[in-house]
C-alpha atoms as a PDB file:
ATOM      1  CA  UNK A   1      52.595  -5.990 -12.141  1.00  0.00           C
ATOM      2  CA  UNK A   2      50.470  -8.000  -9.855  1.00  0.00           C
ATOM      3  CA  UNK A   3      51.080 -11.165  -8.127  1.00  0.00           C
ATOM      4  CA  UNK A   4      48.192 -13.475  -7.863  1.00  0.00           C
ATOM      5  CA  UNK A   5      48.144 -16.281  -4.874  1.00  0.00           C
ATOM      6  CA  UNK A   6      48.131 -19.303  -6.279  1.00  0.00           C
ATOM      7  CA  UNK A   7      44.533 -21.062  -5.481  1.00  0.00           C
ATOM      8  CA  UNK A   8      43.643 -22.741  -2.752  1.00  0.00           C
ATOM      9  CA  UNK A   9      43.538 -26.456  -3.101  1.00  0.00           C
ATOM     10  CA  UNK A  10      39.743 -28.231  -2.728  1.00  0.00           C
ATOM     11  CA  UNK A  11      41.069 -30.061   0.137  1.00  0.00           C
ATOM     12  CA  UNK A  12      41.864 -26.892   1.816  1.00  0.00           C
ATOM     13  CA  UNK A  13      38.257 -25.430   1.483  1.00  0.00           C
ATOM     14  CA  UNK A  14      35.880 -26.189   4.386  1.00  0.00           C
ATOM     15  CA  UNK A  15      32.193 -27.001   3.383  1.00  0.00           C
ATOM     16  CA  UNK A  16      29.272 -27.350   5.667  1.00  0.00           C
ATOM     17  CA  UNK A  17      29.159 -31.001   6.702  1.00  0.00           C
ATOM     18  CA  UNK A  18      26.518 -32.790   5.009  1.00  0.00           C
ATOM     19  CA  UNK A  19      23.405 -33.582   6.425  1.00  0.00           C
ATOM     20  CA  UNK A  20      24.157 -37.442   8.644  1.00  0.00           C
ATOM     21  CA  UNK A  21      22.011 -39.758   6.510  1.00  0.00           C
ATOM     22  CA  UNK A  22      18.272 -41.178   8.311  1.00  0.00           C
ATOM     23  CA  UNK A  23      18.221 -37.870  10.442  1.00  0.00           C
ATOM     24  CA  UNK A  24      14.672 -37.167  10.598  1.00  0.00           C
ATOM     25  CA  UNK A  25      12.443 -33.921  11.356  1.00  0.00           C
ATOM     26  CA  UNK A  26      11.830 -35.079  14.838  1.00  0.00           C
ATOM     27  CA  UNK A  27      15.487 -35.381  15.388  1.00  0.00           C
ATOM     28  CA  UNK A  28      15.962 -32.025  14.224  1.00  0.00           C
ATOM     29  CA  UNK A  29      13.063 -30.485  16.449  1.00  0.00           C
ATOM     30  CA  UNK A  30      14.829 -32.560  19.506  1.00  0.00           C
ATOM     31  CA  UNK A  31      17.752 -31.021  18.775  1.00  0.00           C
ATOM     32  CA  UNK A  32      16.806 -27.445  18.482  1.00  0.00           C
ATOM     33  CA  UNK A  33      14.721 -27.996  21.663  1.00  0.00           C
ATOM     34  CA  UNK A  34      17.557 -29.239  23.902  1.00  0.00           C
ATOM     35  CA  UNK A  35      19.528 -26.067  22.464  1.00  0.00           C
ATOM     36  CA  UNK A  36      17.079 -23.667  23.399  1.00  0.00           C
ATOM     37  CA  UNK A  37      16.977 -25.829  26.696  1.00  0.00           C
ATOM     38  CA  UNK A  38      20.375 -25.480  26.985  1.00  0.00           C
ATOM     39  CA  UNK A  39      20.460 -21.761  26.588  1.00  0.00           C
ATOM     40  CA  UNK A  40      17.965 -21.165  29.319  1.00  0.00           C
ATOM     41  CA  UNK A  41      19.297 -22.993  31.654  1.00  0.00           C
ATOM     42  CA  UNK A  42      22.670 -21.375  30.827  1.00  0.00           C
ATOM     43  CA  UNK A  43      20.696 -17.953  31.706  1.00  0.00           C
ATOM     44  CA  UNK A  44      19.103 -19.009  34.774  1.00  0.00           C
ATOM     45  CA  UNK A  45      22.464 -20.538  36.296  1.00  0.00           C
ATOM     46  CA  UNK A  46      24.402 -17.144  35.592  1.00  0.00           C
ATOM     47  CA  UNK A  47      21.163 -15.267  37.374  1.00  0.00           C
ATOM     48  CA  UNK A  48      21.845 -18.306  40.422  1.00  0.00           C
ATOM     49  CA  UNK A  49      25.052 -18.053  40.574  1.00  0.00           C
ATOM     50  CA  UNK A  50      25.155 -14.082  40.440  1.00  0.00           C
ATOM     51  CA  UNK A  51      23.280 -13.962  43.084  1.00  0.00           C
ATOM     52  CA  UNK A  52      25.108 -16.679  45.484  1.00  0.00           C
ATOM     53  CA  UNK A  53      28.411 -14.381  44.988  1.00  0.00           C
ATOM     54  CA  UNK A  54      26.619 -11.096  45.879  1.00  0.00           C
ATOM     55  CA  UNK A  55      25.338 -12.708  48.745  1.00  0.00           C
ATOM     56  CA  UNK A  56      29.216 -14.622  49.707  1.00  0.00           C
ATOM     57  CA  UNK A  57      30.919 -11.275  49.064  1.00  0.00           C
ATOM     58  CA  UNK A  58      30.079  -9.662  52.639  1.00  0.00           C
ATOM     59  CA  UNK A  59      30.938 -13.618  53.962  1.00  0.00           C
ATOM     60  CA  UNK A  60      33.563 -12.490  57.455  1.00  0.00           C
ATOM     61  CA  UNK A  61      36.032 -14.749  59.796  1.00  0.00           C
ATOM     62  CA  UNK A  62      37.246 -12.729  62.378  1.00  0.00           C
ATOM     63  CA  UNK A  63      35.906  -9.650  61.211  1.00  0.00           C
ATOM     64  CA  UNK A  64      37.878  -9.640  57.666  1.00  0.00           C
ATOM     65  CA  UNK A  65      36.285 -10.357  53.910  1.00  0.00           C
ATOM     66  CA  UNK A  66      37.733 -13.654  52.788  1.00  0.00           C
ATOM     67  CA  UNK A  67      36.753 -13.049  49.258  1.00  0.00           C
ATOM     68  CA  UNK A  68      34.996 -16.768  48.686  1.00  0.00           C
ATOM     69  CA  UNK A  69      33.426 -15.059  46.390  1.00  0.00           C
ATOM     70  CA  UNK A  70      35.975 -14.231  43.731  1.00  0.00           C
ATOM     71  CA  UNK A  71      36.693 -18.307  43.279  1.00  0.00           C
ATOM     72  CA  UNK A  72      33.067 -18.643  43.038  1.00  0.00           C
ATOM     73  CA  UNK A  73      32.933 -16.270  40.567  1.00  0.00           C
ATOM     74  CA  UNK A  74      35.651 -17.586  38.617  1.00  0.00           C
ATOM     75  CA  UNK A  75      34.722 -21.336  38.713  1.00  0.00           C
ATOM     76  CA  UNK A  76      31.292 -20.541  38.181  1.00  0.00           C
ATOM     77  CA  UNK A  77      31.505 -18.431  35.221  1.00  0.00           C
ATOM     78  CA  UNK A  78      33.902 -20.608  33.377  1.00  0.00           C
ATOM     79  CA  UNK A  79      31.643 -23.908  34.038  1.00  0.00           C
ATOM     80  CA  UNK A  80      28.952 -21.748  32.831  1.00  0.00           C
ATOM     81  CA  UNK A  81      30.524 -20.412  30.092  1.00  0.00           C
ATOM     82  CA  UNK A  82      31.562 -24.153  28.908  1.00  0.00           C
ATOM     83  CA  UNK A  83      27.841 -25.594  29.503  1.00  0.00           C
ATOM     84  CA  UNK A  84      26.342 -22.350  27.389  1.00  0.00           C
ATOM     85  CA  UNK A  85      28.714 -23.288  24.604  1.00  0.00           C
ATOM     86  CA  UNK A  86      28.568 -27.378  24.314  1.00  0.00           C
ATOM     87  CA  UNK A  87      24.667 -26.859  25.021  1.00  0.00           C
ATOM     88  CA  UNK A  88      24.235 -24.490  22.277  1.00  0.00           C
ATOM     89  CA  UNK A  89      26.703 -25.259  19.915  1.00  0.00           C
ATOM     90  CA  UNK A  90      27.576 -21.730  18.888  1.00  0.00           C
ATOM     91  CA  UNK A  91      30.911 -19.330  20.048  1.00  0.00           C
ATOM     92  CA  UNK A  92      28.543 -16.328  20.819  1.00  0.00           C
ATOM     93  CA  UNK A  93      26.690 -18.503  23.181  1.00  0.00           C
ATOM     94  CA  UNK A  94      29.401 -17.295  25.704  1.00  0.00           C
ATOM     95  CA  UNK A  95      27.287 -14.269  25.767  1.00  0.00           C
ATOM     96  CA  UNK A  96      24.341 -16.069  27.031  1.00  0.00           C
ATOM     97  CA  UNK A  97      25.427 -16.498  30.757  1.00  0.00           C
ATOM     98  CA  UNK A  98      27.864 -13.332  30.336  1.00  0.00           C
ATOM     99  CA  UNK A  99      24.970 -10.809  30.037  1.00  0.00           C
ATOM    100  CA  UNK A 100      22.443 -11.552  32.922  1.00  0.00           C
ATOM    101  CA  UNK A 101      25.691 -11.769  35.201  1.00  0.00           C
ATOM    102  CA  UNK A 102      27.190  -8.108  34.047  1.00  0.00           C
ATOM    103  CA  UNK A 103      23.554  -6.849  34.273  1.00  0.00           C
ATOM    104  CA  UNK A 104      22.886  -8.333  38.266  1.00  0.00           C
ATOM    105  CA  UNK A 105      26.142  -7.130  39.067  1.00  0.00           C
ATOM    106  CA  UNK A 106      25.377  -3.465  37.820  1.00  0.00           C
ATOM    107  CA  UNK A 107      22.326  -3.462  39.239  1.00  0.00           C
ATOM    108  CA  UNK A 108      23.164  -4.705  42.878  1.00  0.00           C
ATOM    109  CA  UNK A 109      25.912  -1.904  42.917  1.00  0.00           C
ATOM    110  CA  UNK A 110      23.044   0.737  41.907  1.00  0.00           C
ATOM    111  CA  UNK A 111      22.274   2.808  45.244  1.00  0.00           C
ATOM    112  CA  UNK A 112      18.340   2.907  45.712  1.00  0.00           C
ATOM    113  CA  UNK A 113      16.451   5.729  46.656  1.00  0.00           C
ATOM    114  CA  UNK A 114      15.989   4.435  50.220  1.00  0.00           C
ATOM    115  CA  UNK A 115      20.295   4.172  50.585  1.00  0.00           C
ATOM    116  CA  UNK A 116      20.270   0.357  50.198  1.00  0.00           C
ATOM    117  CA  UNK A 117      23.135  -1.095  48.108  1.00  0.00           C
ATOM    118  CA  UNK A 118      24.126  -4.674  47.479  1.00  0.00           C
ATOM    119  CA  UNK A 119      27.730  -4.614  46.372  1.00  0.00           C
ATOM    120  CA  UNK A 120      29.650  -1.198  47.919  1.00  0.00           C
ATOM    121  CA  UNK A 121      32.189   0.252  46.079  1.00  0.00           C
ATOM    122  CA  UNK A 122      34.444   0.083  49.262  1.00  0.00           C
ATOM    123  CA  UNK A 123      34.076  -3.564  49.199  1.00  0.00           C
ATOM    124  CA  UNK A 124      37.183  -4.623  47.783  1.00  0.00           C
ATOM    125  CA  UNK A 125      36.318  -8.401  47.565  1.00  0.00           C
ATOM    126  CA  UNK A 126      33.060  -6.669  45.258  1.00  0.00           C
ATOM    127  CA  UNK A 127      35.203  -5.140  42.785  1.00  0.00           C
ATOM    128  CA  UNK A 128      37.623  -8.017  42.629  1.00  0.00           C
ATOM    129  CA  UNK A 129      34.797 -10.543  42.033  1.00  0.00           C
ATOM    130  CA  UNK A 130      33.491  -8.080  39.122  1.00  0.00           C
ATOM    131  CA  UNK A 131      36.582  -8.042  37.658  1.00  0.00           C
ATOM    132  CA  UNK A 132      37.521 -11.953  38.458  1.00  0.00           C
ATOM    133  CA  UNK A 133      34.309 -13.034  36.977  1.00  0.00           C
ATOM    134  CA  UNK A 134      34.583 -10.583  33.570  1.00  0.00           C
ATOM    135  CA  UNK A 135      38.327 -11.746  33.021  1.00  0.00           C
ATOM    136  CA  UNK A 136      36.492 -15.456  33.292  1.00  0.00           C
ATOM    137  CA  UNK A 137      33.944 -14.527  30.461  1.00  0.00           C
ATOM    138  CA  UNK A 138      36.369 -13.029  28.521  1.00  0.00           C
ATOM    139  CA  UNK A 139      39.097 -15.599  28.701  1.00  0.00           C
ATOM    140  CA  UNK A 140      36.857 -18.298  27.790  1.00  0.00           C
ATOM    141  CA  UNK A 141      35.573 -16.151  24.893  1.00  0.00           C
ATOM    142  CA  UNK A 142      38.847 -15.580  23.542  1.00  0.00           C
ATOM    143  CA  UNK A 143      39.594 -19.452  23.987  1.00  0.00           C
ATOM    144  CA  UNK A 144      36.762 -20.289  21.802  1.00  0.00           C
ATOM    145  CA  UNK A 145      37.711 -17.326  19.334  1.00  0.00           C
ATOM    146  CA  UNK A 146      41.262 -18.069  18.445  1.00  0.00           C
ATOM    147  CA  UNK A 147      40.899 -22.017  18.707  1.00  0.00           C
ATOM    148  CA  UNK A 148      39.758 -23.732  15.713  1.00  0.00           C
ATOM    149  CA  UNK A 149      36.753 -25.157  15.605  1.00  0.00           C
ATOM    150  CA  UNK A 150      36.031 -28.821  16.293  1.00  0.00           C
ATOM    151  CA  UNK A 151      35.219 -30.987  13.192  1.00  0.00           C
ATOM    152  CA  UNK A 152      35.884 -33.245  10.896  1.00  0.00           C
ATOM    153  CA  UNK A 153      39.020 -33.321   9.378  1.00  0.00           C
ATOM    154  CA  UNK A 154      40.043 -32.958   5.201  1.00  0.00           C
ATOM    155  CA  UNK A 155      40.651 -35.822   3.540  1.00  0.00           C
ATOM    156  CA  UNK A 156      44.499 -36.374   3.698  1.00  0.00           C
ATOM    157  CA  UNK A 157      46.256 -34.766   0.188  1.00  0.00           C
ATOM    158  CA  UNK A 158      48.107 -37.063  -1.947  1.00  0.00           C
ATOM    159  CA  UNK A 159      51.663 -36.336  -2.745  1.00  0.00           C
ATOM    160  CA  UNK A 160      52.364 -35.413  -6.274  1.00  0.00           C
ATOM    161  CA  UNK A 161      53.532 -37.893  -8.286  1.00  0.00           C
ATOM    162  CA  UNK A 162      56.779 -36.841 -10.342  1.00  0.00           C
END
């Protein structure tokens, strides 16, 4: 014998939100624009701000690494990861600053033919910033994945009358 759940109430359901009344074409083409906007900009900050971090992870006093980097990292890639997300609209727009920042940082700790390197492997403020700046991604990520999304709420049930 089977059990069947009983079935879930209509208030329950979630259903797209209907279109806001007087919205026009042009609003809808201003929207989409500022997205797309939104999600370049998002790419070319993470690009920016890769590249400020290489350059602050060699940053000395007295002859040690201070590691200004690693809170760069961190700050920047959560801002960034916020803006790519409110701009777009979308959870996997996380991604959108994630990717061009794991891809700089790969490449600048690629040796080049000639010897050159940008981030060594015996820098330890490199490899803390790396992983500083993924755990950043990844938290907010995870944020966005397990937190429910923003919206309007269900009409309030009605207890049953008896």
């Amino acid at each position: 014998m089977t059990l069947s759940s009983p079935p879930t109430p209509v208030s329950d359901q979630v259903s797209p939100e209907p279109e806001p009344p007087g919205r026009t074409a042009l609003a809808r083409i201003v929207d989409l624009s500022l997205r797309i906007v939104g999600a370049a900009l998002a790419v070319f900050a993470a690009l920016v701000t890769a590249t400020l971090e290489l350059l602050l992870a060699t940053v000395r006093v007295g002859g040690q690494l201070i590691g200004v980097s690693v809170l760069v990292a961190i700050v920047a890639n959560l801002v960034l990861s916020w803006f790519a997300y409110t701009t777009v609209g979308r959870r996997w727009a996380v991604a959108l600053p994630a990717v061009p920042w794991f891809a700089l940082m790969a490449v600048a700790a690629i040796k080049t033919s000639e010897g050159d390197v940008l981030l060594a492997g015996d820098n330890w403020v490199g490899v803390v910033m790396i992983f500083a700046g993924s755990m950043a991604f990844a938290g907010m990520a995870f944020r966005l994945i397990v937190t429910r999304p923003v919206g309007p709420l269900p009409p309030p049930s009605r207890p049953a009358s008896g």
